[in-house]
C-alpha atoms as a PDB file:
ATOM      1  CA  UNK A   1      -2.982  -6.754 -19.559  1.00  0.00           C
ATOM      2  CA  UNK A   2       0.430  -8.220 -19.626  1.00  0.00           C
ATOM      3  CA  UNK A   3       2.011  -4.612 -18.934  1.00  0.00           C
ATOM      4  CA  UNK A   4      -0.155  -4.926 -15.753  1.00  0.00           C
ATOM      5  CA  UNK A   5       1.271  -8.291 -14.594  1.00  0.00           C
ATOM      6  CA  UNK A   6       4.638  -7.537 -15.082  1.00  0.00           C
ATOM      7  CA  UNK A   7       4.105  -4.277 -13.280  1.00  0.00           C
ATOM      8  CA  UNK A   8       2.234  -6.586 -10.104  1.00  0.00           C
ATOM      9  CA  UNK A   9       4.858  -8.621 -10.291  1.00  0.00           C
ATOM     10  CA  UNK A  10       7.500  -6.228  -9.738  1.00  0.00           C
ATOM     11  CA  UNK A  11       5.979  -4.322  -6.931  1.00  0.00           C
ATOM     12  CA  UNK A  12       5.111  -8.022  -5.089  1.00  0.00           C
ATOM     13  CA  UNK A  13       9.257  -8.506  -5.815  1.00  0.00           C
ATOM     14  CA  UNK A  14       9.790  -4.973  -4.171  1.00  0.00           C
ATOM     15  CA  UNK A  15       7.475  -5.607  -0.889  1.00  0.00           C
ATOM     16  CA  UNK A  16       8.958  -9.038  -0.731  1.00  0.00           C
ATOM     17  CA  UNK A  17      12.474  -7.749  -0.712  1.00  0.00           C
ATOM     18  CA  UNK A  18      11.503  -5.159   2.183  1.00  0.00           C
ATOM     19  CA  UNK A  19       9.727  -7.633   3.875  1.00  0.00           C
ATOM     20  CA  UNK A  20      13.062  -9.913   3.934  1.00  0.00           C
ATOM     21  CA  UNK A  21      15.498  -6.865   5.006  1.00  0.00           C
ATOM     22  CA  UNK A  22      13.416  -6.403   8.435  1.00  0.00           C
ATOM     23  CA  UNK A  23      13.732 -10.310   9.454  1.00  0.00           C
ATOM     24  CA  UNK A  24      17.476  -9.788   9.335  1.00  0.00           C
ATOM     25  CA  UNK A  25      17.751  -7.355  12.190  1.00  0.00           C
ATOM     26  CA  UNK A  26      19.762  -9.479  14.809  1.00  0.00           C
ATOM     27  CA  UNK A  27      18.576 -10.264  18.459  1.00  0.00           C
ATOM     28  CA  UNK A  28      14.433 -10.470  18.981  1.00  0.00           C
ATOM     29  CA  UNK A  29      13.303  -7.377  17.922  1.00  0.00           C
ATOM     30  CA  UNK A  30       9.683  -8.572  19.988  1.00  0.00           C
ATOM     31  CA  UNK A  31      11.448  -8.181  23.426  1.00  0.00           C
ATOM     32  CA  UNK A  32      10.640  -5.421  26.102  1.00  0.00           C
ATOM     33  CA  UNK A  33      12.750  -2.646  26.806  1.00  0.00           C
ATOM     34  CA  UNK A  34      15.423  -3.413  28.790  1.00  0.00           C
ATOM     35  CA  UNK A  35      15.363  -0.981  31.193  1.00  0.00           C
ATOM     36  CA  UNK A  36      12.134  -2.760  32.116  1.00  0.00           C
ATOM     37  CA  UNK A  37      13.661  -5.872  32.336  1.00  0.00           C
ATOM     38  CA  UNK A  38      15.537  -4.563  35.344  1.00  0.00           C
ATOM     39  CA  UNK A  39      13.180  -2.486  36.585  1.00  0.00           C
ATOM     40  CA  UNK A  40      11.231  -5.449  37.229  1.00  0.00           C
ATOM     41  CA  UNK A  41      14.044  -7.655  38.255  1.00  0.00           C
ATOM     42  CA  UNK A  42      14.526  -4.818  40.882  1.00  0.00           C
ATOM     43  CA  UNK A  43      11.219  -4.784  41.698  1.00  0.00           C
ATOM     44  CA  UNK A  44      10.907  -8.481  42.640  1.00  0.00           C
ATOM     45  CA  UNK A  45      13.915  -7.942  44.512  1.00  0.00           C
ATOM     46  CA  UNK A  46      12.513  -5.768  46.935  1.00  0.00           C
ATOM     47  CA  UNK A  47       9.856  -7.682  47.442  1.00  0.00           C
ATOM     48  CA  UNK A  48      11.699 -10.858  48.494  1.00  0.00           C
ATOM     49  CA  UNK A  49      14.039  -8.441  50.736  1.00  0.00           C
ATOM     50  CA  UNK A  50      10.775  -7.098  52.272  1.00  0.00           C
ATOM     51  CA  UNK A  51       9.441 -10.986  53.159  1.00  0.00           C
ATOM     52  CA  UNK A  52      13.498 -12.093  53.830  1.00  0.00           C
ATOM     53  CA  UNK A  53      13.353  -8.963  57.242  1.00  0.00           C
ATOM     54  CA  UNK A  54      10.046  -9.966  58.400  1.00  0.00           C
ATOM     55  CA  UNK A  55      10.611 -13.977  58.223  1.00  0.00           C
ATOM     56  CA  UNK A  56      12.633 -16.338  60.670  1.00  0.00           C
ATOM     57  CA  UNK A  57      15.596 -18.541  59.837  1.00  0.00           C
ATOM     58  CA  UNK A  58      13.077 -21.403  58.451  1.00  0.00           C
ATOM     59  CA  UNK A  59      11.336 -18.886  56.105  1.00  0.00           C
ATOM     60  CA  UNK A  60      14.617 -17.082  55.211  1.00  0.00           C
ATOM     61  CA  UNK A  61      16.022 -20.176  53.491  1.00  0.00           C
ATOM     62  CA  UNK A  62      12.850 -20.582  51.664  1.00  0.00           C
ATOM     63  CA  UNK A  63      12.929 -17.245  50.110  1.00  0.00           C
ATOM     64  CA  UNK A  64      16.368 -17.703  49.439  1.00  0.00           C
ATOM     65  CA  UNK A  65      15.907 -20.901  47.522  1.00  0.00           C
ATOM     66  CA  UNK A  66      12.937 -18.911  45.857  1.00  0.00           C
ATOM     67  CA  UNK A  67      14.840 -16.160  44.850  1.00  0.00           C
ATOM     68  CA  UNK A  68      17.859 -18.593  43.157  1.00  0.00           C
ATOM     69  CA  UNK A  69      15.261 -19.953  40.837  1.00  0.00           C
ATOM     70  CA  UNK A  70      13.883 -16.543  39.773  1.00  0.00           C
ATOM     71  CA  UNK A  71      17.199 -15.434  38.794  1.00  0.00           C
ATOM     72  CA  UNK A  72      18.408 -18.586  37.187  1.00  0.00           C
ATOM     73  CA  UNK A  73      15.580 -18.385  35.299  1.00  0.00           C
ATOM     74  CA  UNK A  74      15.783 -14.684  34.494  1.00  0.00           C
ATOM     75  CA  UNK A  75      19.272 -14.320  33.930  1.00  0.00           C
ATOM     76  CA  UNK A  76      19.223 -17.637  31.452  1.00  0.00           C
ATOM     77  CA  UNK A  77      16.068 -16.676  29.586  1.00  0.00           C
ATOM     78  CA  UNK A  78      15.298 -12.474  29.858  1.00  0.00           C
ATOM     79  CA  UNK A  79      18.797 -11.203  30.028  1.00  0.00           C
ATOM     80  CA  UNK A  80      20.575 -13.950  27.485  1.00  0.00           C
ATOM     81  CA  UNK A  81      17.697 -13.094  25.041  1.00  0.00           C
ATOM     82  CA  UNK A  82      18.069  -9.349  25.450  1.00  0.00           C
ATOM     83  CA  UNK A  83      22.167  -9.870  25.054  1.00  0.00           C
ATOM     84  CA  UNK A  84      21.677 -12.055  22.137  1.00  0.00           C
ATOM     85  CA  UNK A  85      23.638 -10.911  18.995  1.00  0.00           C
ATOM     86  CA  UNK A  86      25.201  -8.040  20.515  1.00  0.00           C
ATOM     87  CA  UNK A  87      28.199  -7.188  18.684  1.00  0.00           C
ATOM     88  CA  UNK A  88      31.795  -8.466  20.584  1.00  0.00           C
ATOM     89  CA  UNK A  89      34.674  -5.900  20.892  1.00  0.00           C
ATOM     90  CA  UNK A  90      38.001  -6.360  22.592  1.00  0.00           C
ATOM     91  CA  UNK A  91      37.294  -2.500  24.635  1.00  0.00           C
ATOM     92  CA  UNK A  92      33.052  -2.849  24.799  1.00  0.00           C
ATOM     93  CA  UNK A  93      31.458  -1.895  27.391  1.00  0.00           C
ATOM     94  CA  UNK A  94      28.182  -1.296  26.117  1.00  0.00           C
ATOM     95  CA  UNK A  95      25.043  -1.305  28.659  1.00  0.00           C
ATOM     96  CA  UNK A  96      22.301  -1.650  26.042  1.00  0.00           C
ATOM     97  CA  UNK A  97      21.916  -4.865  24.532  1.00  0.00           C
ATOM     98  CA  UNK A  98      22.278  -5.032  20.510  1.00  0.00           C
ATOM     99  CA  UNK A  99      23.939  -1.275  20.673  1.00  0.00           C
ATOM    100  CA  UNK A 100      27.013  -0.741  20.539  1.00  0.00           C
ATOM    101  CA  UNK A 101      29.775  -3.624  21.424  1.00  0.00           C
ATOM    102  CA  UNK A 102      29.882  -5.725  24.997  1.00  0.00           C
ATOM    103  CA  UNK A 103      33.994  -7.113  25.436  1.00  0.00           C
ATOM    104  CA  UNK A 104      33.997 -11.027  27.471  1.00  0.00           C
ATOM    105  CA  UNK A 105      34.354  -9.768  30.663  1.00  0.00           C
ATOM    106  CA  UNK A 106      31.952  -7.198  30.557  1.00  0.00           C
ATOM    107  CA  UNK A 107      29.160  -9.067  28.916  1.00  0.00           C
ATOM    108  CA  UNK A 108      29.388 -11.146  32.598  1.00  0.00           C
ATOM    109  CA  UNK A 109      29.572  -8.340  34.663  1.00  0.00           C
ATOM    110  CA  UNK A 110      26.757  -6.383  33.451  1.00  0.00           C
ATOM    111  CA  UNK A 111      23.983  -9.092  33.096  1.00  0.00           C
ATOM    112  CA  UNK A 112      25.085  -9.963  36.466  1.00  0.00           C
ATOM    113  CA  UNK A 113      24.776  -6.067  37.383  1.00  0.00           C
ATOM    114  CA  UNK A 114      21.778  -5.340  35.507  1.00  0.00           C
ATOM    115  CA  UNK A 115      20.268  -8.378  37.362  1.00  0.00           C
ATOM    116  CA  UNK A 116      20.217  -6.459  41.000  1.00  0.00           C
ATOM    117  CA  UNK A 117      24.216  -7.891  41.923  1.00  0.00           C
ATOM    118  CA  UNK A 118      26.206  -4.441  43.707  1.00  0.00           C
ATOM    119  CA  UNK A 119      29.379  -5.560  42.316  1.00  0.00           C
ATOM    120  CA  UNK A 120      32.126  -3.572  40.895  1.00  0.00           C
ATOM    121  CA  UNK A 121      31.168  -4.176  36.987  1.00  0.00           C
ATOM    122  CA  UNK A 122      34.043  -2.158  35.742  1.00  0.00           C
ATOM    123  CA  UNK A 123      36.754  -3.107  38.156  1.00  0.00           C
ATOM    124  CA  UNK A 124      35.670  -7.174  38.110  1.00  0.00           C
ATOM    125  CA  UNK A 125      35.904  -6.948  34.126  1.00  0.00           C
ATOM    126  CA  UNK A 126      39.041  -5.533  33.713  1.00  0.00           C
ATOM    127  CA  UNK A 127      40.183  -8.454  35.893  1.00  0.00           C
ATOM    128  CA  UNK A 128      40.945 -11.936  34.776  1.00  0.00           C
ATOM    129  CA  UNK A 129      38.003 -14.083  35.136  1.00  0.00           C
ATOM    130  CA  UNK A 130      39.064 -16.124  38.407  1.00  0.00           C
ATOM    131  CA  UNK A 131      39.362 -12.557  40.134  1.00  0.00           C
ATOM    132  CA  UNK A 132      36.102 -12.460  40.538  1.00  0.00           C
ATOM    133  CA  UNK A 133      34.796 -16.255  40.540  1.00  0.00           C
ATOM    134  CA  UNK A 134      36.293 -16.190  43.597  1.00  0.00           C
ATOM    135  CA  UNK A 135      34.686 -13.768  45.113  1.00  0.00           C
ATOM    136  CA  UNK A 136      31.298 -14.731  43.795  1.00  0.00           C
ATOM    137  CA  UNK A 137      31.470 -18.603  45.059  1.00  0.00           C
ATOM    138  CA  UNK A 138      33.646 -20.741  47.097  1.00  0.00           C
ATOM    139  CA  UNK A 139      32.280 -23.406  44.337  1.00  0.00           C
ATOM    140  CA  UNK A 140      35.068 -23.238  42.099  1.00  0.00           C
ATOM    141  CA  UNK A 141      37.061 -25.988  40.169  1.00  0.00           C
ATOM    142  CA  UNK A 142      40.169 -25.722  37.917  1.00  0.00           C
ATOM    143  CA  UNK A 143      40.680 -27.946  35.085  1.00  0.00           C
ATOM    144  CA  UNK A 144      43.831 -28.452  32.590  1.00  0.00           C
ATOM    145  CA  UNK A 145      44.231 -30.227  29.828  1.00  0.00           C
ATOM    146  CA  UNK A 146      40.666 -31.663  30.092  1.00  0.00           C
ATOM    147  CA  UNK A 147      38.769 -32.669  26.723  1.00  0.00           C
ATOM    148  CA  UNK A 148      35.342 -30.881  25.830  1.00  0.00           C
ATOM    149  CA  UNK A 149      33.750 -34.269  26.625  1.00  0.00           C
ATOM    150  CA  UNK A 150      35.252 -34.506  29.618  1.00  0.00           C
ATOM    151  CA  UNK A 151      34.022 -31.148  30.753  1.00  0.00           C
ATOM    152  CA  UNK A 152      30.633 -31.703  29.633  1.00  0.00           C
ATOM    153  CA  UNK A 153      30.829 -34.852  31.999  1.00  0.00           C
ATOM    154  CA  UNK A 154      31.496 -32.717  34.693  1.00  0.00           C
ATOM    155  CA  UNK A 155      28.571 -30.357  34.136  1.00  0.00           C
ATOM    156  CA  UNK A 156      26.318 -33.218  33.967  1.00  0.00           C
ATOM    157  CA  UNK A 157      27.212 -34.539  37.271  1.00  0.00           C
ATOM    158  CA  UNK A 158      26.305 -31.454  39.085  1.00  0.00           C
ATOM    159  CA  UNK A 159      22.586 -30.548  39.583  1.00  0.00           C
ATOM    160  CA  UNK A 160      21.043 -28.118  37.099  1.00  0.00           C
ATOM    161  CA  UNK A 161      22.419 -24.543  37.721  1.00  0.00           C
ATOM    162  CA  UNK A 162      24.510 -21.599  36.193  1.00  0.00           C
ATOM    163  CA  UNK A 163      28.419 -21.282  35.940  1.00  0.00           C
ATOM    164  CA  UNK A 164      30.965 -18.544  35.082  1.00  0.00           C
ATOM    165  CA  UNK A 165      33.897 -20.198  33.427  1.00  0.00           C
ATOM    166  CA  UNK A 166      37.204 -18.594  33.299  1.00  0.00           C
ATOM    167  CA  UNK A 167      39.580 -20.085  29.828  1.00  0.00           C
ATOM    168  CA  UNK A 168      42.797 -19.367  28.478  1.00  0.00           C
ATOM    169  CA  UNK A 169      41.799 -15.804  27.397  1.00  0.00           C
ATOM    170  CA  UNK A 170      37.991 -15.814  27.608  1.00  0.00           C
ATOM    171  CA  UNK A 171      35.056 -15.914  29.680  1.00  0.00           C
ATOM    172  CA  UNK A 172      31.454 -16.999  29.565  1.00  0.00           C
ATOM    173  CA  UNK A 173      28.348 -18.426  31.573  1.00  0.00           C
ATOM    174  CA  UNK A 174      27.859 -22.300  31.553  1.00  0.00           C
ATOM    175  CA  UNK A 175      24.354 -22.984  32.129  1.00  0.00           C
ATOM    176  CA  UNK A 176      23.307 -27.030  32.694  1.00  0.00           C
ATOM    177  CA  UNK A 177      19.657 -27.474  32.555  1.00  0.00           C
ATOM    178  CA  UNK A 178      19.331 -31.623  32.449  1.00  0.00           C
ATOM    179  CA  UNK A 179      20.751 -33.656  29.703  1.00  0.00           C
ATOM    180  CA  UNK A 180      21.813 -29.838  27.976  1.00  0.00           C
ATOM    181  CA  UNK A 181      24.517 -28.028  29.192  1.00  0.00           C
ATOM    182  CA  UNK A 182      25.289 -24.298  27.146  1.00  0.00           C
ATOM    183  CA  UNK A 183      28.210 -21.744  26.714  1.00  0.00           C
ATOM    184  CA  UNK A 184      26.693 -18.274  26.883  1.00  0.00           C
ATOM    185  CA  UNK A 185      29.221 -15.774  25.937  1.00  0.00           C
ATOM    186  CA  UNK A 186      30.580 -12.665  24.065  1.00  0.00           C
ATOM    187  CA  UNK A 187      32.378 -14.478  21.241  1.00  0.00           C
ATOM    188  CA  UNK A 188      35.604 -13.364  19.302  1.00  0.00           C
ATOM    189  CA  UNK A 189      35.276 -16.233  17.207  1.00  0.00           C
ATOM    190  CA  UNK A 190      32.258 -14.124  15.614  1.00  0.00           C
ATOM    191  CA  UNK A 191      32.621 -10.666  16.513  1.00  0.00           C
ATOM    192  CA  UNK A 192      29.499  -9.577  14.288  1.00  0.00           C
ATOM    193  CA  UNK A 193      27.059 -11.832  16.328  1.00  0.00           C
ATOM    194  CA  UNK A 194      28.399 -11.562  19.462  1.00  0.00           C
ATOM    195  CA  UNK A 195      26.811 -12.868  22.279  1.00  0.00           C
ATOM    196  CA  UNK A 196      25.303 -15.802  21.535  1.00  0.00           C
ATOM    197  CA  UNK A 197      24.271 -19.809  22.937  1.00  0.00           C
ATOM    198  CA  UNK A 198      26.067 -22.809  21.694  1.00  0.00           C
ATOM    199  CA  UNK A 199      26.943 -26.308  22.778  1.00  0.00           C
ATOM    200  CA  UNK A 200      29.759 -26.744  25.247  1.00  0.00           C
ATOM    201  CA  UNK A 201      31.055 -28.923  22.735  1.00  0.00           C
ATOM    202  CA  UNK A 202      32.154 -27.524  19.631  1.00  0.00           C
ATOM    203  CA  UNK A 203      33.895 -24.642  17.785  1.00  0.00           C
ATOM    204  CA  UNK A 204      34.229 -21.935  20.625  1.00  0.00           C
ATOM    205  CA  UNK A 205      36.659 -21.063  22.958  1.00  0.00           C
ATOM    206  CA  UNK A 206      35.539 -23.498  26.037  1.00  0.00           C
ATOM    207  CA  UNK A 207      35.999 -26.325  23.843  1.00  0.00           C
ATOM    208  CA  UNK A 208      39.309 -25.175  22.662  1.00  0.00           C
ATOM    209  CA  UNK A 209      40.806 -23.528  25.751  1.00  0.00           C
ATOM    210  CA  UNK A 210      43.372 -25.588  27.927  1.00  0.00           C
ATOM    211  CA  UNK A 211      42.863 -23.801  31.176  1.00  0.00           C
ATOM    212  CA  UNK A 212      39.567 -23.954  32.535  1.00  0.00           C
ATOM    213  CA  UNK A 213      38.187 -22.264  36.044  1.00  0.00           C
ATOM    214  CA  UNK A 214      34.559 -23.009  36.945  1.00  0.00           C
ATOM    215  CA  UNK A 215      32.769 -21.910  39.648  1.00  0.00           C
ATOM    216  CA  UNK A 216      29.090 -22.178  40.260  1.00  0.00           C
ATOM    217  CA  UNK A 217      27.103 -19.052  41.234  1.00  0.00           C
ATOM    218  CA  UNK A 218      23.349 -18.333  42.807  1.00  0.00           C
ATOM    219  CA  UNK A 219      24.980 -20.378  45.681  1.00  0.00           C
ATOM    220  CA  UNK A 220      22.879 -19.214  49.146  1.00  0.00           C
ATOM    221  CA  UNK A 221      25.391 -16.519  49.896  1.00  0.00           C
ATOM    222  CA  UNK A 222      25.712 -14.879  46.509  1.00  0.00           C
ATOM    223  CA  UNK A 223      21.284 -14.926  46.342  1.00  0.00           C
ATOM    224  CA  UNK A 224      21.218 -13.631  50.090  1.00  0.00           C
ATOM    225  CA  UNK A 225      23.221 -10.479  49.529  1.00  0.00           C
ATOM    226  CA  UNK A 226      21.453  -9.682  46.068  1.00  0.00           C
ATOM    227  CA  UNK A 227      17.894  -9.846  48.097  1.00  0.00           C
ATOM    228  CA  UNK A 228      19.256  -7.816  51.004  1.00  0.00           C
ATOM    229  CA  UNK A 229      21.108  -5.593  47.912  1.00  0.00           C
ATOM    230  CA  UNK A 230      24.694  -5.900  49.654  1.00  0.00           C
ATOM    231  CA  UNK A 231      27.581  -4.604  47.813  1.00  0.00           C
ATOM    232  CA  UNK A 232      30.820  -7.216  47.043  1.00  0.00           C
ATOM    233  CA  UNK A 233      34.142  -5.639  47.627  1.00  0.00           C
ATOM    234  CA  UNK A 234      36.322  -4.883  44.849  1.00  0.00           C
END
């Protein structure tokens, strides 16, 4: 009898132990597959640029504010949860989240390019970041010298909305969403998780950097060419 309960014991130990490997798999193993994902972002797309041809100027800027909150919603929740815990290299360039390794630059260019945007996602990520703020949004702010809290001041100012900011040698999306405002980024600090969502304030490279460059994207020029699938120019 005791043989028995020792042996139970063990083999509850063993399933236990298996049980606790498969919980550490990083990002949410419960997602769809991301090729979905933007299969149905492109799908939605169409549709808007389907109503956006066949409406006047009244309707037009009604899709277009329509079509700002799907992606701000979609990029911030669907693609940041797909990204999550992808792995940061100095030269990735991965295009499947959680496989492989996704450098700063790229991890912007991509979501934004896997979320329906014809931009150059190579060309813009090889660039520094204010390259191609600028040609995103006419929205843009520089900042030096500024403290975190300062910063986060700034954010909270603005209405709720997403933000690529440019730093010293980094890049990442700012994303302010009422009293909370998150860095969303590819981060060096720790290259085994990766991408990942933090404070704005705290140990990462927004807080620590002294140059800052912020501009605010999903403006109405940036959302109309991504419904009518216009290309930007390198």
């Amino acid at each position: 009898m005791q043989l028995k309960l020792i042996m139970l014991c063990v083999i509850c130990f063993l399933l236990l132990g298996c049980f606790e490997d498969k919980t550490k798999v990083k990002g949410n193993v419960n997602l769809p597959p991301y090729e979905d994902l933007i299969a149905s972002v492109e799908k939605q797309r169409l549709t808007f640029e389907k109503e956006y041809n066949e409406a006047d100027e009244a309707e037009q800027n009604s899709i277009e504010e329509k079509a700002a909150s799907y992606l701000l919603k979609t990029i911030t929740t669907d693609f940041f949860n797909q990204w999550d815990g992808t792995e940061w290299d100095f030269n990735g360039t991965t295009r499947i989240p959680r496989k492989g390794k996704i450098a700063c630059g790229y991890f912007i260019t991509t979501v934004l390019s896997d979320a329906g945007f014809k931009i150059p996602r190579t060309k813009w990520a090889q660039q520094a970041s204010e390259y191609y703020i600028t040609r995103m949004t006419s929205d843009v702010k520089r900042f030096s010298n500024q403290t975190p809290e300062t910063m986060k001041d700034y954010f909270l100012k603005h209405p709720d909305g997403l933000y690529v900011a440019g730093l010293d040698n980094h890049v990442g999306f700012v994303y302010k969403s009422g009293d909370e405002v998150t860095f969303t980024h590819a981060s060096y600090y720790d290259p085994k998780i990766g991408v990942q969502t933090e404070p704005l304030i705290g140990d990462n490279p927004f807080a620590k950097s002294a140059y800052r460059v912020v501009g605010r994207i999903l403006n109405k020029e940036m959302v109309r060419k991504w419904i009518l699938g216009e290309s930007w120019v390198e």
